[in-house]
PDB file of N, CA and C in Angstrom:
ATOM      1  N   UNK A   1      12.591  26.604 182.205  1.00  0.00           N
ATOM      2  CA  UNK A   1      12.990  27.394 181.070  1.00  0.00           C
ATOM      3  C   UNK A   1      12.168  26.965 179.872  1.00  0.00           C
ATOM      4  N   UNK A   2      10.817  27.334 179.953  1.00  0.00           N
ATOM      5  CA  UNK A   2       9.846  26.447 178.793  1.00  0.00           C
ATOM      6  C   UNK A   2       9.784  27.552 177.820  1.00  0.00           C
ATOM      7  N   UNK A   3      10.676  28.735 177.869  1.00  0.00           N
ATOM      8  CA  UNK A   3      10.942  29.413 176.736  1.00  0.00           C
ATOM      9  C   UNK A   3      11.960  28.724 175.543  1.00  0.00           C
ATOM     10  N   UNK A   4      13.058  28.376 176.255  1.00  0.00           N
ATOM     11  CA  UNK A   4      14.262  27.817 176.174  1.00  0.00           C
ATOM     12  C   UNK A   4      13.999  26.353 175.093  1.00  0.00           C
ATOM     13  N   UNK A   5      12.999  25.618 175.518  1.00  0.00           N
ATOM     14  CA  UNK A   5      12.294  24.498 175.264  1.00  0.00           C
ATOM     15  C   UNK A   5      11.482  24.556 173.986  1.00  0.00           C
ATOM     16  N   UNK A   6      11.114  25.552 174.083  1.00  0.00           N
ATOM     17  CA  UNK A   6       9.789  26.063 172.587  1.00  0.00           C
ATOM     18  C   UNK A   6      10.695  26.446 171.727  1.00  0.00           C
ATOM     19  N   UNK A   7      12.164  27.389 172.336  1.00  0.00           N
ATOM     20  CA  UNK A   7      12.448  27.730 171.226  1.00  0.00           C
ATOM     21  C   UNK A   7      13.493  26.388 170.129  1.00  0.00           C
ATOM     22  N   UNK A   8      13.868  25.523 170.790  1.00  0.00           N
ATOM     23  CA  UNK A   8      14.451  24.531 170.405  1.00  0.00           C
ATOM     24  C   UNK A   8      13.093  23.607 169.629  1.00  0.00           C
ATOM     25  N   UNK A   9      12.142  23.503 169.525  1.00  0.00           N
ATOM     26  CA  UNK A   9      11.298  23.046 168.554  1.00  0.00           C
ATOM     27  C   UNK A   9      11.202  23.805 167.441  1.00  0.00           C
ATOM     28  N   UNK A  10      11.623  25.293 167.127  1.00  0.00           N
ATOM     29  CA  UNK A  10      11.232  25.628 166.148  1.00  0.00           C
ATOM     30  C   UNK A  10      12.974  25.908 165.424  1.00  0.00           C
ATOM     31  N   UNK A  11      13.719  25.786 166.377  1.00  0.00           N
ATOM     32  CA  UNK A  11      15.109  25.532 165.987  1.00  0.00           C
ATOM     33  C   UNK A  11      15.774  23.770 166.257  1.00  0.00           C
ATOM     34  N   UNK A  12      16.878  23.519 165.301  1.00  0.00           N
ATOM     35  CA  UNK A  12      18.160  22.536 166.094  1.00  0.00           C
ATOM     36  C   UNK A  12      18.210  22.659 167.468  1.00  0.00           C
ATOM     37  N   UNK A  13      18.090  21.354 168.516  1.00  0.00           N
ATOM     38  CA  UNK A  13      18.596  21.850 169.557  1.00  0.00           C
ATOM     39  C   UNK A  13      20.546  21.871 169.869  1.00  0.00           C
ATOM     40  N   UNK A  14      20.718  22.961 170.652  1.00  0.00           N
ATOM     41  CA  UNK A  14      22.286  22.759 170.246  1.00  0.00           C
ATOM     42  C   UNK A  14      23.170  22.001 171.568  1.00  0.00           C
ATOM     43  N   UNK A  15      23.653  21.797 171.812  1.00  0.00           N
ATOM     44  CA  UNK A  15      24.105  20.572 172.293  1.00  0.00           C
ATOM     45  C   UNK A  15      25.541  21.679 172.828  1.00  0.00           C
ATOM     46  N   UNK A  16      25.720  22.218 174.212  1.00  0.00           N
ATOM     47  CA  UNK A  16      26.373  22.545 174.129  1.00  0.00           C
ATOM     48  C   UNK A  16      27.790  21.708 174.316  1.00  0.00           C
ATOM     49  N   UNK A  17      29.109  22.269 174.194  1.00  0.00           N
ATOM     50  CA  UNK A  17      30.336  21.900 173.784  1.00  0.00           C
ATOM     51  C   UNK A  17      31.381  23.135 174.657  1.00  0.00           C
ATOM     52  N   UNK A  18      32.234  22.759 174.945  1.00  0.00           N
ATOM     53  CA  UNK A  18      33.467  22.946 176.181  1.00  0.00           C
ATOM     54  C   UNK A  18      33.852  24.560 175.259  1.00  0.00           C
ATOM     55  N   UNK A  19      34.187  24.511 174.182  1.00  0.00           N
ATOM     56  CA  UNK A  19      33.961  25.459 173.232  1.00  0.00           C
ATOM     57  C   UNK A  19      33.126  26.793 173.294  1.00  0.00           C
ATOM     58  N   UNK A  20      31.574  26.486 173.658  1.00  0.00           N
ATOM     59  CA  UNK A  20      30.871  27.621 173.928  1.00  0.00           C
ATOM     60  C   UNK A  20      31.349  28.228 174.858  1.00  0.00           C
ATOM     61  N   UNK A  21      31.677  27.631 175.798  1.00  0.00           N
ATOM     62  CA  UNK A  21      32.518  28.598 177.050  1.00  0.00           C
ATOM     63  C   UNK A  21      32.981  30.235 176.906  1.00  0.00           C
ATOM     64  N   UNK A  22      33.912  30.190 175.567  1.00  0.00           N
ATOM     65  CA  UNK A  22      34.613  30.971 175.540  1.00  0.00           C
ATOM     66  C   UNK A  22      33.839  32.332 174.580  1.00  0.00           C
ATOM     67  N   UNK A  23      32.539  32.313 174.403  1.00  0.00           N
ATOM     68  CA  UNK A  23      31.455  32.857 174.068  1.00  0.00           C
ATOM     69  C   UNK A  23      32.000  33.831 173.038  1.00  0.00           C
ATOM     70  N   UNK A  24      32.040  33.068 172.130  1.00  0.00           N
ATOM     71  CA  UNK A  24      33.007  34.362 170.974  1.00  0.00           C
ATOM     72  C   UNK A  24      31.879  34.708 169.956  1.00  0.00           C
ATOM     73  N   UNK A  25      30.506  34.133 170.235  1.00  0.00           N
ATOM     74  CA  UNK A  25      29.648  34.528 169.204  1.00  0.00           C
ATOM     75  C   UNK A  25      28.394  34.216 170.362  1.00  0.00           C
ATOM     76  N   UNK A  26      27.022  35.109 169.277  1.00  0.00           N
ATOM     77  CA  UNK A  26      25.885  35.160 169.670  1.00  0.00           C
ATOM     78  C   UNK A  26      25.110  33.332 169.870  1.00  0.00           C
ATOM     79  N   UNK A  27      26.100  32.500 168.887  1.00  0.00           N
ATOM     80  CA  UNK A  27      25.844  31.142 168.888  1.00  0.00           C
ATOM     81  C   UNK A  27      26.236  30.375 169.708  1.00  0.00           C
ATOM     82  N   UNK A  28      26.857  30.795 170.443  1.00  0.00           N
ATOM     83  CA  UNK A  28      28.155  30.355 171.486  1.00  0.00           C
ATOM     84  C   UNK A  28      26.767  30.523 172.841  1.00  0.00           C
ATOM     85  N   UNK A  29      26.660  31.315 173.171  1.00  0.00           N
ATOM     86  CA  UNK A  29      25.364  31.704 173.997  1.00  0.00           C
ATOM     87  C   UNK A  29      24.336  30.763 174.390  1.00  0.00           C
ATOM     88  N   UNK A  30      23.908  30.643 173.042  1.00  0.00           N
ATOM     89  CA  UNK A  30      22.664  30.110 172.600  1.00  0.00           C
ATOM     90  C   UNK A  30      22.505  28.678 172.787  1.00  0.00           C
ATOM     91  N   UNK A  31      23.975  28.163 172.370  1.00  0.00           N
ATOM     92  CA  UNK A  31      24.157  27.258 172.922  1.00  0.00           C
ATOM     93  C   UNK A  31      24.361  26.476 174.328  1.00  0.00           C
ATOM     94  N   UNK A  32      24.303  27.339 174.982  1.00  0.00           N
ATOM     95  CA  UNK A  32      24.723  26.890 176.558  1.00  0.00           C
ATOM     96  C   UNK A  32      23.290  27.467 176.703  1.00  0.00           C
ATOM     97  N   UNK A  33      22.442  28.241 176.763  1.00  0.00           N
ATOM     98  CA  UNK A  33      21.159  28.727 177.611  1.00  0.00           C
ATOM     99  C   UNK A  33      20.249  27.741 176.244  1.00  0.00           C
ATOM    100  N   UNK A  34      20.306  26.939 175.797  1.00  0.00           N
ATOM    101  CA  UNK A  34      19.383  26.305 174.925  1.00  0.00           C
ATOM    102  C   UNK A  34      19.763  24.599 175.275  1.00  0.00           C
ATOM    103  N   UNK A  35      20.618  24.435 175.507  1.00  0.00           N
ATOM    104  CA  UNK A  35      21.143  23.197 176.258  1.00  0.00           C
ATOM    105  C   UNK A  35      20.222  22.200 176.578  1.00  0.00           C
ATOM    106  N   UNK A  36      19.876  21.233 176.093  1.00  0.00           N
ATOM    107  CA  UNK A  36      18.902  20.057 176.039  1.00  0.00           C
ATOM    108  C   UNK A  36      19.328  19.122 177.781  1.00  0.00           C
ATOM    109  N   UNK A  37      18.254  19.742 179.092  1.00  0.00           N
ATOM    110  CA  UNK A  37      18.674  18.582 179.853  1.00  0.00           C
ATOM    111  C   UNK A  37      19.340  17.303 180.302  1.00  0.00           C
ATOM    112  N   UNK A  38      19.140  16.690 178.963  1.00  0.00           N
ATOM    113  CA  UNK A  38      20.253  15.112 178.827  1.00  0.00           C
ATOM    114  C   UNK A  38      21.421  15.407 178.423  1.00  0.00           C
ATOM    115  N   UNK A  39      22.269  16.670 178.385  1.00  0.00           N
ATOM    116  CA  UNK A  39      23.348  16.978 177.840  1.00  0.00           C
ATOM    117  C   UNK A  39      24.388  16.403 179.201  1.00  0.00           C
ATOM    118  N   UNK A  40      25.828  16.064 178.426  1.00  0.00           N
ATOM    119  CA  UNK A  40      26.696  16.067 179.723  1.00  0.00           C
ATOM    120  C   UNK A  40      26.769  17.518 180.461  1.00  0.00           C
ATOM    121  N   UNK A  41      26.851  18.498 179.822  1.00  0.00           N
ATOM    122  CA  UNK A  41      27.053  19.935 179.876  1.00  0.00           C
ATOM    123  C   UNK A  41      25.944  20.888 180.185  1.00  0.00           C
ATOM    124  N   UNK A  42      25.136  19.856 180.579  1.00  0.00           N
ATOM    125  CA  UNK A  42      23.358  20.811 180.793  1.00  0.00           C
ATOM    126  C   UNK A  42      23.828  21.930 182.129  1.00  0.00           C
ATOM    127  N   UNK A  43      23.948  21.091 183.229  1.00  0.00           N
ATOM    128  CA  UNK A  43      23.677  21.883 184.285  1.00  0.00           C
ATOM    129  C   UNK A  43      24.861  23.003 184.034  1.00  0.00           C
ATOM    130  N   UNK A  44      26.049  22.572 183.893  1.00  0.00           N
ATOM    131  CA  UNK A  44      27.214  24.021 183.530  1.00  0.00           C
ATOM    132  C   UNK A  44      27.161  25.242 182.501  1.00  0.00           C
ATOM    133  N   UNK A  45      25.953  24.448 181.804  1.00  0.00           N
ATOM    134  CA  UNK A  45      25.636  25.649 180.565  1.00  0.00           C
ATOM    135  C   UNK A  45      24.701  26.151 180.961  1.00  0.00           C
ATOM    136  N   UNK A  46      23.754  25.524 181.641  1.00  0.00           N
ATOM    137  CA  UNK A  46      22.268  26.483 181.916  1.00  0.00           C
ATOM    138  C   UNK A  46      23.021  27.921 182.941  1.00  0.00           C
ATOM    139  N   UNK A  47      23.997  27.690 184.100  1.00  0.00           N
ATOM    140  CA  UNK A  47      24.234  27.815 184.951  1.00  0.00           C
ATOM    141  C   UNK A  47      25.078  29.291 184.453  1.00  0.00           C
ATOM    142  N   UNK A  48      26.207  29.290 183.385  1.00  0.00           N
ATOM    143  CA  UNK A  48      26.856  30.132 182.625  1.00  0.00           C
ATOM    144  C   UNK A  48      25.971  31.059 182.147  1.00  0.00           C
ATOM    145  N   UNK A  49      24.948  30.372 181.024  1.00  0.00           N
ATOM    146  CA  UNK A  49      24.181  31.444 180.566  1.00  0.00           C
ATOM    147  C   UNK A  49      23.502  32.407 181.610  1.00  0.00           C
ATOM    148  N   UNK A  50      22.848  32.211 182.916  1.00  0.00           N
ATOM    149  CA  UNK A  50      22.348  32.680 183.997  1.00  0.00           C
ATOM    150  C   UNK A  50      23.209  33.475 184.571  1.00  0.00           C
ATOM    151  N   UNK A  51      24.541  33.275 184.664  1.00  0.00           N
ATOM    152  CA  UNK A  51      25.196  33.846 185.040  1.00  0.00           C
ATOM    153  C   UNK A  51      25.493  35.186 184.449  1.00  0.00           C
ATOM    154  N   UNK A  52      25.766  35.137 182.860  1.00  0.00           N
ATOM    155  CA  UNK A  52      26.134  35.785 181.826  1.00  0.00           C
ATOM    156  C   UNK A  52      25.004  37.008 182.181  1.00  0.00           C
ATOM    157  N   UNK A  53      23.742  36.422 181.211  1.00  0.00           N
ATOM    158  CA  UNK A  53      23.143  37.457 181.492  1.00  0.00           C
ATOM    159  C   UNK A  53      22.538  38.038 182.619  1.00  0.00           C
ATOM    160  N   UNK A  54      22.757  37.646 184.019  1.00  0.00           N
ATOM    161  CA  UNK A  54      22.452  38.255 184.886  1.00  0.00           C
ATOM    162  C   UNK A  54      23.475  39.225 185.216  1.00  0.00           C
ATOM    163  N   UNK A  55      25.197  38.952 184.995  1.00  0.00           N
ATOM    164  CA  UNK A  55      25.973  40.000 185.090  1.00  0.00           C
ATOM    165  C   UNK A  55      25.816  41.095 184.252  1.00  0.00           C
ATOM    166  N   UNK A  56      25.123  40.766 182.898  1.00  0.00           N
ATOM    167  CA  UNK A  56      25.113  41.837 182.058  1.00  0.00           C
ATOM    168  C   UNK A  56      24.035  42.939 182.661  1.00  0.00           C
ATOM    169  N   UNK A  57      22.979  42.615 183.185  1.00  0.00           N
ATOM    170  CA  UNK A  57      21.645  43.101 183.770  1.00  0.00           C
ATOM    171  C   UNK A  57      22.665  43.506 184.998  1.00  0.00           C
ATOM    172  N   UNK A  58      23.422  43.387 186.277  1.00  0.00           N
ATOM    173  CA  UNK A  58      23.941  44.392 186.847  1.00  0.00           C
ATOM    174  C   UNK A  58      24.726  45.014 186.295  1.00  0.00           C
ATOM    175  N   UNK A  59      25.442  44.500 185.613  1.00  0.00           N
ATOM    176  CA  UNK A  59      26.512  45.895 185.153  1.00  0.00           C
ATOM    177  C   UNK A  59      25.662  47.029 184.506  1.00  0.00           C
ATOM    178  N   UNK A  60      24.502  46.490 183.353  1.00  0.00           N
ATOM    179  CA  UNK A  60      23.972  48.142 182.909  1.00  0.00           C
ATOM    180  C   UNK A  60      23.041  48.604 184.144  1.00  0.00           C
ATOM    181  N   UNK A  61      22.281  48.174 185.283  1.00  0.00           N
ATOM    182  CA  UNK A  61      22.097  49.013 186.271  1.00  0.00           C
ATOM    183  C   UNK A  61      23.111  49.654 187.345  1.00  0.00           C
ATOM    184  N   UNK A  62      24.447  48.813 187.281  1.00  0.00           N
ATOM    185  CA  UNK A  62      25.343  49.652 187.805  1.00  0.00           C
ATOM    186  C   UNK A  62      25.820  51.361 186.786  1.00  0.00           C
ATOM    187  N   UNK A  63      26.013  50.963 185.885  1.00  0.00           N
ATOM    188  CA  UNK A  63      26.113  51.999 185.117  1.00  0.00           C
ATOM    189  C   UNK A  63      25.114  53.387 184.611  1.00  0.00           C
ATOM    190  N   UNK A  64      24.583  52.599 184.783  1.00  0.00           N
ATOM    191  CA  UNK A  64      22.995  53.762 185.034  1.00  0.00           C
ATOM    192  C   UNK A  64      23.123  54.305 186.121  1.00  0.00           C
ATOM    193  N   UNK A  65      23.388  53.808 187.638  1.00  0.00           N
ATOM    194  CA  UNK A  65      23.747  54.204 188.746  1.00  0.00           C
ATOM    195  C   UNK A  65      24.228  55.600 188.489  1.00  0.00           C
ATOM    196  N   UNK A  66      25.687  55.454 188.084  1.00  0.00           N
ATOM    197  CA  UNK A  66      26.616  56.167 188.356  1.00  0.00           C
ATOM    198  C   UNK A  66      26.763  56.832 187.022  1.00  0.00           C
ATOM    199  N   UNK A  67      25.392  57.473 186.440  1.00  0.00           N
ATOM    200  CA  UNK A  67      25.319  57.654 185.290  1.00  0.00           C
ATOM    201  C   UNK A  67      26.410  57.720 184.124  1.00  0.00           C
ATOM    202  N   UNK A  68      27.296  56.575 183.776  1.00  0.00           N
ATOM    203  CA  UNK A  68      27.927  56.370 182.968  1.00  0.00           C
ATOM    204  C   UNK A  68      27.274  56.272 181.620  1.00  0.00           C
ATOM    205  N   UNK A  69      25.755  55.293 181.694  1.00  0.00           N
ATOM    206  CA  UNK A  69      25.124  55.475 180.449  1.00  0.00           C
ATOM    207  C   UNK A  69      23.769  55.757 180.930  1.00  0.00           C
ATOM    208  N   UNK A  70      23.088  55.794 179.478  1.00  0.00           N
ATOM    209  CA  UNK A  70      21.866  56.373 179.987  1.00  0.00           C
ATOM    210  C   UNK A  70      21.192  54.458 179.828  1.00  0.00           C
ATOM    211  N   UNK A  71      19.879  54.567 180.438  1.00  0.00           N
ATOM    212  CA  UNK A  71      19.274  53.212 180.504  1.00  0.00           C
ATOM    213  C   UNK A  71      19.280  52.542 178.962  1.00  0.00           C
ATOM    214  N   UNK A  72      19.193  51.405 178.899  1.00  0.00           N
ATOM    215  CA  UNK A  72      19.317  51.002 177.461  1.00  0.00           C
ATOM    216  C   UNK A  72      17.612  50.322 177.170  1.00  0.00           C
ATOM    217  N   UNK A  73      17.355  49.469 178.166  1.00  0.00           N
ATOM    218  CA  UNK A  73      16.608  48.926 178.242  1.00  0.00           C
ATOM    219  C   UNK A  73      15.583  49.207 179.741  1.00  0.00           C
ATOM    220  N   UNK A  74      14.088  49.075 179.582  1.00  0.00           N
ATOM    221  CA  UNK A  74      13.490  49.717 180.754  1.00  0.00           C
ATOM    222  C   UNK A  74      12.264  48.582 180.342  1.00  0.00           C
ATOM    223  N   UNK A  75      12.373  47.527 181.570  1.00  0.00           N
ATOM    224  CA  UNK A  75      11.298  46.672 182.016  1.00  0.00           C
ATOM    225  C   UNK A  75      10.205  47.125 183.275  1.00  0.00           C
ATOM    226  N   UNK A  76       9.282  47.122 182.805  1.00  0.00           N
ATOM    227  CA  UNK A  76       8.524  47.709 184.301  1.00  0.00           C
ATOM    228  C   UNK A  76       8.312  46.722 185.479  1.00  0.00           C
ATOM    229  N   UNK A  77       8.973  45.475 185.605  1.00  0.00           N
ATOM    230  CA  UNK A  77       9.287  44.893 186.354  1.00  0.00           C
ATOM    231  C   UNK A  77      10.760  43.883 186.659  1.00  0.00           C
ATOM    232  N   UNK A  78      11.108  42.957 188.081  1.00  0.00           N
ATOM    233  CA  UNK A  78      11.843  42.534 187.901  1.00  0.00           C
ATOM    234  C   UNK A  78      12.412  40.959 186.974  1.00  0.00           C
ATOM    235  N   UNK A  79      12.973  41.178 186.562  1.00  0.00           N
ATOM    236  CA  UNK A  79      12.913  40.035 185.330  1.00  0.00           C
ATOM    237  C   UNK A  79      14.044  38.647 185.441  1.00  0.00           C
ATOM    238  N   UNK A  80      12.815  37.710 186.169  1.00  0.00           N
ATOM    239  CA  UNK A  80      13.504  36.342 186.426  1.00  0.00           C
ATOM    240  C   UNK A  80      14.456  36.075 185.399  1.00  0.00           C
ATOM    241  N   UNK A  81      15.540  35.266 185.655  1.00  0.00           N
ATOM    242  CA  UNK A  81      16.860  34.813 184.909  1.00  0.00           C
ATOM    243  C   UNK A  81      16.568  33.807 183.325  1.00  0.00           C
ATOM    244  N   UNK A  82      15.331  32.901 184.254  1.00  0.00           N
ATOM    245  CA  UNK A  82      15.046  31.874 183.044  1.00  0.00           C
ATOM    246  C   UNK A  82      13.917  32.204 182.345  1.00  0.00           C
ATOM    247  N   UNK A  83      13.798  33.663 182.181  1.00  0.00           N
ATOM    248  CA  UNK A  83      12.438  34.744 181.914  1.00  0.00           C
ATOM    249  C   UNK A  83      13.567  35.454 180.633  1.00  0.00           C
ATOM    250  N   UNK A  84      14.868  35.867 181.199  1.00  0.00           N
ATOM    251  CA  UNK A  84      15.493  36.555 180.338  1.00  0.00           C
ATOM    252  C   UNK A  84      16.381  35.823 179.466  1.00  0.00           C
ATOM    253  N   UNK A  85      16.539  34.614 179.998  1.00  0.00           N
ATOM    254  CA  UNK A  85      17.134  33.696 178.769  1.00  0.00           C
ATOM    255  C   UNK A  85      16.262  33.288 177.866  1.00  0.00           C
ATOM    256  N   UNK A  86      15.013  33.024 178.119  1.00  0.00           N
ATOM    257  CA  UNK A  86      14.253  32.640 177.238  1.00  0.00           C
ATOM    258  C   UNK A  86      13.765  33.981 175.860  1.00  0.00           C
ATOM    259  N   UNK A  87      13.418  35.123 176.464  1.00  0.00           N
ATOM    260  CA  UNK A  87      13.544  36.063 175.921  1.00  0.00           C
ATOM    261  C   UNK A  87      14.702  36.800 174.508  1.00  0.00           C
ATOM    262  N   UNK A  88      15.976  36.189 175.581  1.00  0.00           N
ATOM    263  CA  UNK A  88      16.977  36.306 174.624  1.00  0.00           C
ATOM    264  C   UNK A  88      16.995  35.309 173.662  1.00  0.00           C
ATOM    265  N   UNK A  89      16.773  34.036 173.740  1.00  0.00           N
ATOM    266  CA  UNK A  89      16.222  32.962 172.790  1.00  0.00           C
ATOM    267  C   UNK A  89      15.288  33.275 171.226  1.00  0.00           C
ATOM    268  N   UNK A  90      14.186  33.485 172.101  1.00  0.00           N
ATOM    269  CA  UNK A  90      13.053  33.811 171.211  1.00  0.00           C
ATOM    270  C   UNK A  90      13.845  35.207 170.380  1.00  0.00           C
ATOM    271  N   UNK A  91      14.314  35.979 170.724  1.00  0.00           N
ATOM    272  CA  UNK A  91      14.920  36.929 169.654  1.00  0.00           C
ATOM    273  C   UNK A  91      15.895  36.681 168.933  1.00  0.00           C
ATOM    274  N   UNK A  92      16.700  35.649 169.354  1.00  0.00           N
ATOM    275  CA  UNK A  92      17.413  35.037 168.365  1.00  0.00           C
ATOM    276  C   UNK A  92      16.856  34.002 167.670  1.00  0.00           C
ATOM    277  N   UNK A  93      15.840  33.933 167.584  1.00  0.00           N
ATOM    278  CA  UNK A  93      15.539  32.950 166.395  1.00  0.00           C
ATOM    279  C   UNK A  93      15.002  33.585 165.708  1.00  0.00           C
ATOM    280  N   UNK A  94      14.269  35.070 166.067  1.00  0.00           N
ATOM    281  CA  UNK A  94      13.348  35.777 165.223  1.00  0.00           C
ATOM    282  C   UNK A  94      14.788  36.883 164.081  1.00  0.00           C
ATOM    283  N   UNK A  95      16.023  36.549 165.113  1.00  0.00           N
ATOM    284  CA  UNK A  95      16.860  37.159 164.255  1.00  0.00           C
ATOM    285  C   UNK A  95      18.366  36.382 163.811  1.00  0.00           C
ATOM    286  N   UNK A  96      18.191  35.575 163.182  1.00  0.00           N
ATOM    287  CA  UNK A  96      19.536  34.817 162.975  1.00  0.00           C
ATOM    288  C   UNK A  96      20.442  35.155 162.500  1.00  0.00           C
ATOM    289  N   UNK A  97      20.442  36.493 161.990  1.00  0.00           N
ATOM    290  CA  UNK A  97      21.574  36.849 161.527  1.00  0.00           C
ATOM    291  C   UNK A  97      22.347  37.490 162.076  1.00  0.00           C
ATOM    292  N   UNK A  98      21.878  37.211 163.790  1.00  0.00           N
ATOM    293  CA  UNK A  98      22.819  37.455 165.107  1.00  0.00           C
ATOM    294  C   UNK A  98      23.543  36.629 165.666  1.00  0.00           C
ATOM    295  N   UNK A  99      23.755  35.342 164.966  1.00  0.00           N
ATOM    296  CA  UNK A  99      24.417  34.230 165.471  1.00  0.00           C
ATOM    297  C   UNK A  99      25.636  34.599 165.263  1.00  0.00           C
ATOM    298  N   UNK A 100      26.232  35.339 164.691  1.00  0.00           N
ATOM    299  CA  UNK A 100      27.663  35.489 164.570  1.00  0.00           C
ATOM    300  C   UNK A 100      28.139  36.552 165.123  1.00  0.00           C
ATOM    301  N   UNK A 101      27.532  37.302 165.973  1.00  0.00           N
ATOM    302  CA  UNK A 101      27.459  38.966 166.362  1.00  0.00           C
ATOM    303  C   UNK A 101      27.913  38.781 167.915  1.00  0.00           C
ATOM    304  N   UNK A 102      28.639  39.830 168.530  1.00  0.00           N
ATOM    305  CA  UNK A 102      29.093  39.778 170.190  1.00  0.00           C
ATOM    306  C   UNK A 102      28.139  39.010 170.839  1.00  0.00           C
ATOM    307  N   UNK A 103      27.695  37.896 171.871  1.00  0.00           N
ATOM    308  CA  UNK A 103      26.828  37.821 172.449  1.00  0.00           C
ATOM    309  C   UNK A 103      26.191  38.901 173.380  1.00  0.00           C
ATOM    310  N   UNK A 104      27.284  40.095 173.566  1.00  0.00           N
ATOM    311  CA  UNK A 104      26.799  41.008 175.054  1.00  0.00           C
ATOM    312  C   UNK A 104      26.241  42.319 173.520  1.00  0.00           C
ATOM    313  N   UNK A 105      26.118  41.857 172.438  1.00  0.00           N
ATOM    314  CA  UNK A 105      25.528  42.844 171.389  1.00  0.00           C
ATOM    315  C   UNK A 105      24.354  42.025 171.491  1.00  0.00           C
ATOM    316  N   UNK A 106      24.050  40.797 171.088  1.00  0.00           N
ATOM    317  CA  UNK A 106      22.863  40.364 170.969  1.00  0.00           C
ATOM    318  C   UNK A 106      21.909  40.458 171.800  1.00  0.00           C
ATOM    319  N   UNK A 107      22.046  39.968 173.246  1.00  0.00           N
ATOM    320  CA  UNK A 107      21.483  40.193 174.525  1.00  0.00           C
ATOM    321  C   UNK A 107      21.037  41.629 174.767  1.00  0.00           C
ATOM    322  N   UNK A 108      22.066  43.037 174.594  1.00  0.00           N
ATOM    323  CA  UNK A 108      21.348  44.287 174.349  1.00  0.00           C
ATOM    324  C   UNK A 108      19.994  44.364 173.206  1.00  0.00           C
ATOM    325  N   UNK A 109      20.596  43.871 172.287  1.00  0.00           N
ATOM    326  CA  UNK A 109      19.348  44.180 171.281  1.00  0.00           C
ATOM    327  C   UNK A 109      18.383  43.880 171.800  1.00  0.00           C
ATOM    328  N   UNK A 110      18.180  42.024 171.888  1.00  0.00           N
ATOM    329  CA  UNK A 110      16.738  41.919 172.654  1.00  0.00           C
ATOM    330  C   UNK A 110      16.515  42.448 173.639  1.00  0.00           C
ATOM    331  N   UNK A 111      16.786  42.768 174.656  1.00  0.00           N
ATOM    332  CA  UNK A 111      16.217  43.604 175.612  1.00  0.00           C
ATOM    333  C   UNK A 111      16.083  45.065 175.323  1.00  0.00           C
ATOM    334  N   UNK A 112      16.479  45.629 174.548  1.00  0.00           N
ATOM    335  CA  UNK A 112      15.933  46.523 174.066  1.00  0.00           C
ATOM    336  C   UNK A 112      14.528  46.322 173.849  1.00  0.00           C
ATOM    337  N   UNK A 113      14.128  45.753 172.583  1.00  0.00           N
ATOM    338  CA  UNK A 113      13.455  45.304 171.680  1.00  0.00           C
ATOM    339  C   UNK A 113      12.336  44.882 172.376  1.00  0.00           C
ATOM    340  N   UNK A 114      12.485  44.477 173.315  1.00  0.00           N
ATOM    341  CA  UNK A 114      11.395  43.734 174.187  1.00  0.00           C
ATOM    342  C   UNK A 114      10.997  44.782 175.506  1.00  0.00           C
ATOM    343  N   UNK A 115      11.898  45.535 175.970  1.00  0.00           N
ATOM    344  CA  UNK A 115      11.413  46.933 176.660  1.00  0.00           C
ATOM    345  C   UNK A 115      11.982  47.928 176.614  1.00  0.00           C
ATOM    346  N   UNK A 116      11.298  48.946 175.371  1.00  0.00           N
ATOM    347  CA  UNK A 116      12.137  50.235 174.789  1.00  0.00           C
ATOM    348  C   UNK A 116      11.645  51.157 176.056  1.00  0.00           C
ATOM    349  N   UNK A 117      12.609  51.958 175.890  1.00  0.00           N
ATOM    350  CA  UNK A 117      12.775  53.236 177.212  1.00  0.00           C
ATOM    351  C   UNK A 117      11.496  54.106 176.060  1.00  0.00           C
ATOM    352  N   UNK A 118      10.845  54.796 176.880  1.00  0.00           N
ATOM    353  CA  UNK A 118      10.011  55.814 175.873  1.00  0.00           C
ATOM    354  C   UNK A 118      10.757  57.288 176.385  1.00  0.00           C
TER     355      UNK A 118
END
């Protein structure tokens, strides 16, 4: 996750806490997929965030499926886990005034942002 890694040099690294769990903010997130290796909480946070946004990535292709929505986001390929955390990273630092915002709002934005449907 040497996205994950870069982006913690140009930010605090955050240290996640039993707390982020309950992901009530875009900071909450960030904190578990930014998670400094030597943490007690490394492997359970890397593991959450992966989880997180990989459920979010099936649910909007399930929903596209069964055309409930239309695509939100359109990558022309398939997009590794520690490819899309890092991604989601780097857009939250380029936008901080998403730290307080839904995490499943923030995660849409950047992927938007990073592959708009034309």
């Amino acid at each position: 996750m040497a996205a994950a890694a870069a982006w913690g040099l140009a930010s605090p690294a955050l240290a996640a806490e039993t707390r982020n769990f309950d992901l009530q903010t875009t900071a909450d997130l960030v904190a578990l997929c930014s998670c400094p290796p030597d943490r007690p909480l490394y492997a359970q946070a890397l593991q959450f965030c992966y989880g997180y946004l990989t459920g979010m990535a099936h649910l909007h292709r399930a929903l596209v499926r069964e055309k409930k929505i239309e695509r939100l986001a359109c990558p022309t390929h398939e997009v590794a886990r520690d490819a899309l955390a890092g991604l989601f990273l780097d857009w939250v630092r380029d936008n901080p005034g998403a730290l307080e915002a839904p995490p499943a709002e923030s995660v849409r934005r950047a992927a938007v942002a990073a592959w708009p449907c034309k």
